[in-house]
Protein backbone atom coordinates (compact mmCIF):
# COMPACT_ATOMS: atom_id res chain seq x y z
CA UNK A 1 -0.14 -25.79 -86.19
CA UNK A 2 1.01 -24.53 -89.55
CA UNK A 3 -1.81 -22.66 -91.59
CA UNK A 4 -2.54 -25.05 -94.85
CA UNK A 5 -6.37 -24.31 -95.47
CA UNK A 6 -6.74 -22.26 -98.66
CA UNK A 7 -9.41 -19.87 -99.21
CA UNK A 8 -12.61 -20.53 -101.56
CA UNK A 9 -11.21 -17.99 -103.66
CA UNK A 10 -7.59 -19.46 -103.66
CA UNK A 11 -9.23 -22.78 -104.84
CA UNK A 12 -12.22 -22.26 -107.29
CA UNK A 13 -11.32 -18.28 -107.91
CA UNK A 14 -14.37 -17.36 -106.07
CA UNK A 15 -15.14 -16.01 -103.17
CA UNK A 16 -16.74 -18.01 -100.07
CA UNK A 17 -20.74 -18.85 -100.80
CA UNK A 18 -23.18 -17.01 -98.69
CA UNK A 19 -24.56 -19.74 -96.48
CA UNK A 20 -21.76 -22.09 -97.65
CA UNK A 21 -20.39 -24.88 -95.44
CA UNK A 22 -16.65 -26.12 -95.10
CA UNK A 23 -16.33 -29.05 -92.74
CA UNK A 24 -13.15 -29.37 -90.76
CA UNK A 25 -13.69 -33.48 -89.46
CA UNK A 26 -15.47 -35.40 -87.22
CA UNK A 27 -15.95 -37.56 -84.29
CA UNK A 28 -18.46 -40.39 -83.86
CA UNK A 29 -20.46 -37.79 -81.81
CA UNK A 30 -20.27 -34.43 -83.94
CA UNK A 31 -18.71 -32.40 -86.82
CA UNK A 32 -16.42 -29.09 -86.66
CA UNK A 33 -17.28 -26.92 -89.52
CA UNK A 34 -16.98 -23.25 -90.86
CA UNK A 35 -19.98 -21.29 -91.98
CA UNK A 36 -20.58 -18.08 -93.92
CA UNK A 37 -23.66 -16.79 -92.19
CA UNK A 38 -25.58 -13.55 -92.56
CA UNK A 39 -25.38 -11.51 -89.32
CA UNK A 40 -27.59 -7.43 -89.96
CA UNK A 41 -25.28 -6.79 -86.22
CA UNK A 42 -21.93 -7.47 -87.73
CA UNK A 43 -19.62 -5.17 -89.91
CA UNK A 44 -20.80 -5.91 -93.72
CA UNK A 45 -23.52 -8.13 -92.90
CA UNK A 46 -21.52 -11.47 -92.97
CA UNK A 47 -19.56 -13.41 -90.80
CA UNK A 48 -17.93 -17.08 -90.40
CA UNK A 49 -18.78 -18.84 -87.75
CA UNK A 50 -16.96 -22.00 -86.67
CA UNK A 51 -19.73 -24.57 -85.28
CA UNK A 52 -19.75 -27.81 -83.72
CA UNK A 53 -22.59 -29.91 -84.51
CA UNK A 54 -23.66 -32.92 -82.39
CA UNK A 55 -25.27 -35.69 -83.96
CA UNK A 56 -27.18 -37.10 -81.25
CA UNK A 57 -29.26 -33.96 -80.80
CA UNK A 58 -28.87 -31.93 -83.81
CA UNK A 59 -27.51 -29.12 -81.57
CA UNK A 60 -24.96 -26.69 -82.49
CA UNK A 61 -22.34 -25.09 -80.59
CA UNK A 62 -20.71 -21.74 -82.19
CA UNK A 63 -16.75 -22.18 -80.98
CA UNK A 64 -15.90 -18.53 -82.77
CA UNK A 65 -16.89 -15.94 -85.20
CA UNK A 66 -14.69 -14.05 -88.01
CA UNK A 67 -14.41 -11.47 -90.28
CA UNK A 68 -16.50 -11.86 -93.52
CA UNK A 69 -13.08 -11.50 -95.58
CA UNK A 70 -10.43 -13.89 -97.05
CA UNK A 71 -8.35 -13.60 -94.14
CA UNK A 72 -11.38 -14.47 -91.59
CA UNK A 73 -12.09 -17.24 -93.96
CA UNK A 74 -8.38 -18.21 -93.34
CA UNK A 75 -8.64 -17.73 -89.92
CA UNK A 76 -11.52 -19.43 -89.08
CA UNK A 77 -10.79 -22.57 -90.91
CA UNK A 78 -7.66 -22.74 -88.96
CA UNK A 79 -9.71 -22.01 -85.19
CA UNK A 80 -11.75 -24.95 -86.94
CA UNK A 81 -9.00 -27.50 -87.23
CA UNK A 82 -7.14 -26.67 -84.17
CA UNK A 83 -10.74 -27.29 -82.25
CA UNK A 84 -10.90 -30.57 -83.98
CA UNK A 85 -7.49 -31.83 -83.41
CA UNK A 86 -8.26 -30.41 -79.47
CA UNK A 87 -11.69 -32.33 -79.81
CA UNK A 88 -13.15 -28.64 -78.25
CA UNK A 89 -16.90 -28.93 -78.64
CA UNK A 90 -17.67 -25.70 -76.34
């Protein structure tokens, strides 16, 4: 899969929102989506995390975590869509 996503900061010029969302699509039984998340364990305090959330249960499932940079921004989005078009939910 070729990388298209664009970062936040490629887009609106800023960078990615602390506790901001980006959702990569759906099924009729959860939602893939990226998530800047504070982390005190993690180099700079920050990581992405690419989640699956179920629907039924409210559950979440975290598929990867990333770098708290443009690149793991990048990076993650991709993991995100490639999980979606895989329909990978753990």
């Amino acid at each position: 899969m070729a990388n298209t996503v664009k970062s936040n900061r490629q887009i609106w010029g800023t960078d990615f929102p602390s506790g901001g969302e980006w959702d990569a699509g759906c099924s009729q039984q959860g939602r893939w989506t990226v998530r800047l998340e504070a982390c005190r364990l993690y180099p700079g305090g920050k990581l992405f995390s690419v989640v699956y959330r179920v629907f039924a249960d409210r559950s979440e499932v975290v598929l990867g975590q990333f770098p708290a940079t443009e690149q793991g921004e990048s990076d993650a989005k991709t993991f995100a869509l490639a999980a979606l078009d895989a329909r990978r939910i753990s």
